[in-house]
C-alpha atoms as a PDB file:
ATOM      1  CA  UNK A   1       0.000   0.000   0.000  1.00  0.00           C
ATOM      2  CA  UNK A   2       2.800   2.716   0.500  1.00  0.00           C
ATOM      3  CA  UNK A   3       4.536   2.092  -2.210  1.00  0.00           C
ATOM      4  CA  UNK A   4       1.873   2.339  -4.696  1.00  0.00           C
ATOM      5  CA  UNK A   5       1.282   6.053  -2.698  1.00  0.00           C
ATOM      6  CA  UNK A   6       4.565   6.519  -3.209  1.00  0.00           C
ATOM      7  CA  UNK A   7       4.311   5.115  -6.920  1.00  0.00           C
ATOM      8  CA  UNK A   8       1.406   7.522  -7.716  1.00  0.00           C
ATOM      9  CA  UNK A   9       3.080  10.541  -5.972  1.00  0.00           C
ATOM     10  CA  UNK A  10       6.390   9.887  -8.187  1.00  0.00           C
ATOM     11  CA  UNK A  11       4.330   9.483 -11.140  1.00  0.00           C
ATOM     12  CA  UNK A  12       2.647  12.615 -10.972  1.00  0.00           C
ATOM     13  CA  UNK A  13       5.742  14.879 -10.538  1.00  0.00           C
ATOM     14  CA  UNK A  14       8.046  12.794 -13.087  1.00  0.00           C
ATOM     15  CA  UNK A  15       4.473  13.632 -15.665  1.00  0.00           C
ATOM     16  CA  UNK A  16       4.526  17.337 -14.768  1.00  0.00           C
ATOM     17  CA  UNK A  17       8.577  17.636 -15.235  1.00  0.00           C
ATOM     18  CA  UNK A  18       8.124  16.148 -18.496  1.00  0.00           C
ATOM     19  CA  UNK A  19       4.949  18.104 -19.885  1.00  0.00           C
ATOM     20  CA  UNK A  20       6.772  21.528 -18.841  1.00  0.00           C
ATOM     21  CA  UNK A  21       9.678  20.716 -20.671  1.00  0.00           C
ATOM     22  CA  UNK A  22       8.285  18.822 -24.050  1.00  0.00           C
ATOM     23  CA  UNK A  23       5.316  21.936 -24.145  1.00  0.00           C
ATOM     24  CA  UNK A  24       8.706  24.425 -24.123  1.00  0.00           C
ATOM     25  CA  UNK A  25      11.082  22.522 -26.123  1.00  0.00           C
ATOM     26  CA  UNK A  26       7.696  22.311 -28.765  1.00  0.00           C
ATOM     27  CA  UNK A  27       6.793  25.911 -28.672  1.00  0.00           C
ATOM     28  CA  UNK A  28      10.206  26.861 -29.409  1.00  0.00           C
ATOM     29  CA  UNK A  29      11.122  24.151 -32.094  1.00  0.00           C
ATOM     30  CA  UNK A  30       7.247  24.797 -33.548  1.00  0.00           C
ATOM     31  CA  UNK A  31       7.711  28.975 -33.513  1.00  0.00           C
ATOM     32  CA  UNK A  32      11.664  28.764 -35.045  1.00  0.00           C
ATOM     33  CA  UNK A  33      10.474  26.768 -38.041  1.00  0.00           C
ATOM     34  CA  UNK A  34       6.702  28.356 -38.620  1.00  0.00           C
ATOM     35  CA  UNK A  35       6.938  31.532 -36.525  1.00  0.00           C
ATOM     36  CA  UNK A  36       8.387  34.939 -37.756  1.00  0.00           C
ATOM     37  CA  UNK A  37      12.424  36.479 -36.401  1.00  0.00           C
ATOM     38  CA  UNK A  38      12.948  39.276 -35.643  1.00  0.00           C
ATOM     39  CA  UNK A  39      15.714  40.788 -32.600  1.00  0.00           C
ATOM     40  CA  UNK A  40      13.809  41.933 -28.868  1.00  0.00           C
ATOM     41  CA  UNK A  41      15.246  43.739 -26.023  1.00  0.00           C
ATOM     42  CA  UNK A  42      15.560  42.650 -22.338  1.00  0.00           C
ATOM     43  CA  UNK A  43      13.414  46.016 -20.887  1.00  0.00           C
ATOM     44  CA  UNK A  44      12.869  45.159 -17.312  1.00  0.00           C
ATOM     45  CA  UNK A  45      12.049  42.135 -14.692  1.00  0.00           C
ATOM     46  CA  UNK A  46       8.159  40.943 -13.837  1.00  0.00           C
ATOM     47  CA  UNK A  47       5.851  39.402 -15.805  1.00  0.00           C
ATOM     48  CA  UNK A  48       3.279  42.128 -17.012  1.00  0.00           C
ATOM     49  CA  UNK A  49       0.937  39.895 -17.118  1.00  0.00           C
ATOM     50  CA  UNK A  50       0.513  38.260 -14.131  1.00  0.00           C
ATOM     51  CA  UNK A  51      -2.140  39.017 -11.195  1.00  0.00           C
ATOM     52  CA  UNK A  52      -0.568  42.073  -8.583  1.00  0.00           C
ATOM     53  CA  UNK A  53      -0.411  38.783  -5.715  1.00  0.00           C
ATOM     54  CA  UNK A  54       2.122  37.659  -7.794  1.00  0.00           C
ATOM     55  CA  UNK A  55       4.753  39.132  -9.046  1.00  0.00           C
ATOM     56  CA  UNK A  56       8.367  37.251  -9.975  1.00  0.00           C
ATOM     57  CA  UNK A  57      10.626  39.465 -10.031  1.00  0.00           C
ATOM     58  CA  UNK A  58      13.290  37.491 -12.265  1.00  0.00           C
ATOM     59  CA  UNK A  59      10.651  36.805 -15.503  1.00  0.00           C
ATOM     60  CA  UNK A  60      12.655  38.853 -18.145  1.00  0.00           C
ATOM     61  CA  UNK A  61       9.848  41.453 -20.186  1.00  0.00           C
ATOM     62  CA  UNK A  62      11.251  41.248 -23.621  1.00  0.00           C
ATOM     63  CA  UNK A  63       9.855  44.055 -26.263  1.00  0.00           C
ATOM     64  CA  UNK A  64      10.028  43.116 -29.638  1.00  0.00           C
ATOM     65  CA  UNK A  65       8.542  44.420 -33.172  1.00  0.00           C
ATOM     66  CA  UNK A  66       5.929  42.308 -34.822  1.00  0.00           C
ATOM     67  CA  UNK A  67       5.046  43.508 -38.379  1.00  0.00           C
ATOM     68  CA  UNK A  68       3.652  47.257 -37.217  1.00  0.00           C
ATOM     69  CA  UNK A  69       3.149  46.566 -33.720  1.00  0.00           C
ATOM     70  CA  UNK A  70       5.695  47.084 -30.516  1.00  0.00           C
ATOM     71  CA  UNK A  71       4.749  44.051 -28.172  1.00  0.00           C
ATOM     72  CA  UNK A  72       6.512  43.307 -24.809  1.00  0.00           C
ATOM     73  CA  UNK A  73       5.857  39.775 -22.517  1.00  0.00           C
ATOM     74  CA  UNK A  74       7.296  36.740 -20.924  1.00  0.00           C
ATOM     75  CA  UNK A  75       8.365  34.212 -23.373  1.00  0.00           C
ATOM     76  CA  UNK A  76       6.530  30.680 -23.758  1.00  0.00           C
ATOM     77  CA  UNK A  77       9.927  28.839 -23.414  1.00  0.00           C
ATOM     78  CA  UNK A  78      11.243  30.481 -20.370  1.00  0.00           C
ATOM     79  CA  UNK A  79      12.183  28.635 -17.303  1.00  0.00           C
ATOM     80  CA  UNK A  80      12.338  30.372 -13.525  1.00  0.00           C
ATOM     81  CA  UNK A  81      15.809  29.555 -12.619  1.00  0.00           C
ATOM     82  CA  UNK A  82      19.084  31.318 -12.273  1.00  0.00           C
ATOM     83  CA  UNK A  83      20.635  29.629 -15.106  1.00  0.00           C
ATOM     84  CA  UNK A  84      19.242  31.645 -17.449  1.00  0.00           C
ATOM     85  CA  UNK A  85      21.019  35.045 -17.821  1.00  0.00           C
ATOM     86  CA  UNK A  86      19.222  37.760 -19.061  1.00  0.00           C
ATOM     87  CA  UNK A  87      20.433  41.309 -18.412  1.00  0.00           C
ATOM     88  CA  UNK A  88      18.435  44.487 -18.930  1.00  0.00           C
ATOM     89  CA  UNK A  89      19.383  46.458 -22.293  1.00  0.00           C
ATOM     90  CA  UNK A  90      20.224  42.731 -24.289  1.00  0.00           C
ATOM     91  CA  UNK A  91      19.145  41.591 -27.224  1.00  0.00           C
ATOM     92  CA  UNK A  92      17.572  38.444 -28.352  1.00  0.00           C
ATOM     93  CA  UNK A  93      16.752  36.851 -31.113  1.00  0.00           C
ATOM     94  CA  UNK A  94      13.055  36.283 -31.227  1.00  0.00           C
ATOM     95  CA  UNK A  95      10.486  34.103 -32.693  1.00  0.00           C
ATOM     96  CA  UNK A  96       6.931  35.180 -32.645  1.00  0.00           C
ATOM     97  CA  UNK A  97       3.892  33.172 -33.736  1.00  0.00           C
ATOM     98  CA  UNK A  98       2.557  35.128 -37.190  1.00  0.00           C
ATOM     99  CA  UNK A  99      -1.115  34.690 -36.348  1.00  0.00           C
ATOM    100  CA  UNK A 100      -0.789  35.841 -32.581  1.00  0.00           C
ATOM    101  CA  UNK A 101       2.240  38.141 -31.927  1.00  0.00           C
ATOM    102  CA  UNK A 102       1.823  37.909 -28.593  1.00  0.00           C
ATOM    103  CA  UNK A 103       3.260  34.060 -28.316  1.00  0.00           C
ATOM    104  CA  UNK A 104       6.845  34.438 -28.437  1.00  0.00           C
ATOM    105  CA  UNK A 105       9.939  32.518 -27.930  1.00  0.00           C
ATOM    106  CA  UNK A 106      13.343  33.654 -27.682  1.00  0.00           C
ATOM    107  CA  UNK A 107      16.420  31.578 -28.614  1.00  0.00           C
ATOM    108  CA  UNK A 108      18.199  30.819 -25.550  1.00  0.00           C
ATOM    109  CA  UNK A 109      20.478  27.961 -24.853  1.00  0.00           C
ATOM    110  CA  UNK A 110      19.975  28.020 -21.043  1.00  0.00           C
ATOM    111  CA  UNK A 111      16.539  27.459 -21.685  1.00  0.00           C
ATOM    112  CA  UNK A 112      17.027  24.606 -23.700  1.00  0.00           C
ATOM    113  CA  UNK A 113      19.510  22.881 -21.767  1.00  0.00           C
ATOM    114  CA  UNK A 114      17.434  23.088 -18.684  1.00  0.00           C
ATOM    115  CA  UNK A 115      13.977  21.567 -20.587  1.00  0.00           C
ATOM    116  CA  UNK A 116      16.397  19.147 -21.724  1.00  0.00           C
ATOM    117  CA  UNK A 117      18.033  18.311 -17.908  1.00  0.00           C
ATOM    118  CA  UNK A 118      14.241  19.007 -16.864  1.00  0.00           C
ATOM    119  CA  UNK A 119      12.675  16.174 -19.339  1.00  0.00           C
ATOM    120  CA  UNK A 120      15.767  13.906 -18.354  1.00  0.00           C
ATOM    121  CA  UNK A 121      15.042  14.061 -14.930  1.00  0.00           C
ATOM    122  CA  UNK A 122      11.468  14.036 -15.308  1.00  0.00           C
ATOM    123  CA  UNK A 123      12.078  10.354 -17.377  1.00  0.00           C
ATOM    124  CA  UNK A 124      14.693   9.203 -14.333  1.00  0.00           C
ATOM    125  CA  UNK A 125      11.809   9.883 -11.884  1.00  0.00           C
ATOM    126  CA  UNK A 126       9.485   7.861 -13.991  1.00  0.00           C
ATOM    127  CA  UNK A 127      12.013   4.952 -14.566  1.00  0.00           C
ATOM    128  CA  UNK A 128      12.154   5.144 -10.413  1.00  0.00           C
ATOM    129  CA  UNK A 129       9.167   4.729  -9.765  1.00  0.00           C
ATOM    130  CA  UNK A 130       7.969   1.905 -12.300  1.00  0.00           C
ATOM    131  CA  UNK A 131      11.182   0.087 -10.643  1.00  0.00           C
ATOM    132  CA  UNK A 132       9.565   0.767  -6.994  1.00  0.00           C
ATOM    133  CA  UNK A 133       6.722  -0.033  -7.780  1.00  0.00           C
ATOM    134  CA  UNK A 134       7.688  -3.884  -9.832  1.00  0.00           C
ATOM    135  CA  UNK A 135      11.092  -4.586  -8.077  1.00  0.00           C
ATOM    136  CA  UNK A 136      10.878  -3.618  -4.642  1.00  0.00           C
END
């Protein structure tokens, strides 16, 4: 009985590592190849669009031009961590989703490394708990 509990609990976290890091590796790989570049700025720190209870202060605002507009947001492949370096005044490369500006990527390598070491873990976690739960 506690190791299935412990099975299920496993399970669950080793399924969330691996959906946050295949849904960012995707948006990224899906935005470079079908999504519009252009270069964005690092202007600030704190997600714009997140409620006023909750405000992290290390989410990079990046402002970037799509087609006639000025947009500014939180990439879809970023990662809260202090791997990733971003400094204000830098620029990225962007990619930016052609039917809604507003969905973004920027090309990164922390970030990929760390939805790489993220799914990796996530799959070790799984491969734990299938052998807890069949060998022990």
């Amino acid at each position: 009985m506690n190791f299935s509990i412990s099975f299920f609990i496993l399970l669950m976290i080793a399924l969330l590592l691996m959906y946050m890091s295949v849904v960012r590796l995707w948006s990224f790989l899906r935005l470079k190849y079908v999504g519009k570049k252009t270069s964005g700025l690092v202007v600030g720190f704190g997600d714009p669009s997140e409620s006023p209870f909750y405000k992290n202060k290390n989410t990079p605002v990046i402002e970037y031009s799509a087609e006639t507009q000025l947009l500014n947001g939180k990439p879809l492949n970023y990662f809260p961590n202090t791997l990733s370096y971003y400094s204000k005044g830098r620029s990225m490369i962007v990619f930016y989703d052609k039917t809604n500006p507003e969905k973004f990527v920027v090309h990164q390598s922390s970030e990929h490394v760390i939805a790489i070491i993220t799914l990796l873990a996530g799959i070790g976690i799984l491969a734990t708990a299938f052998r807890m739960l069949y060998f022990e």
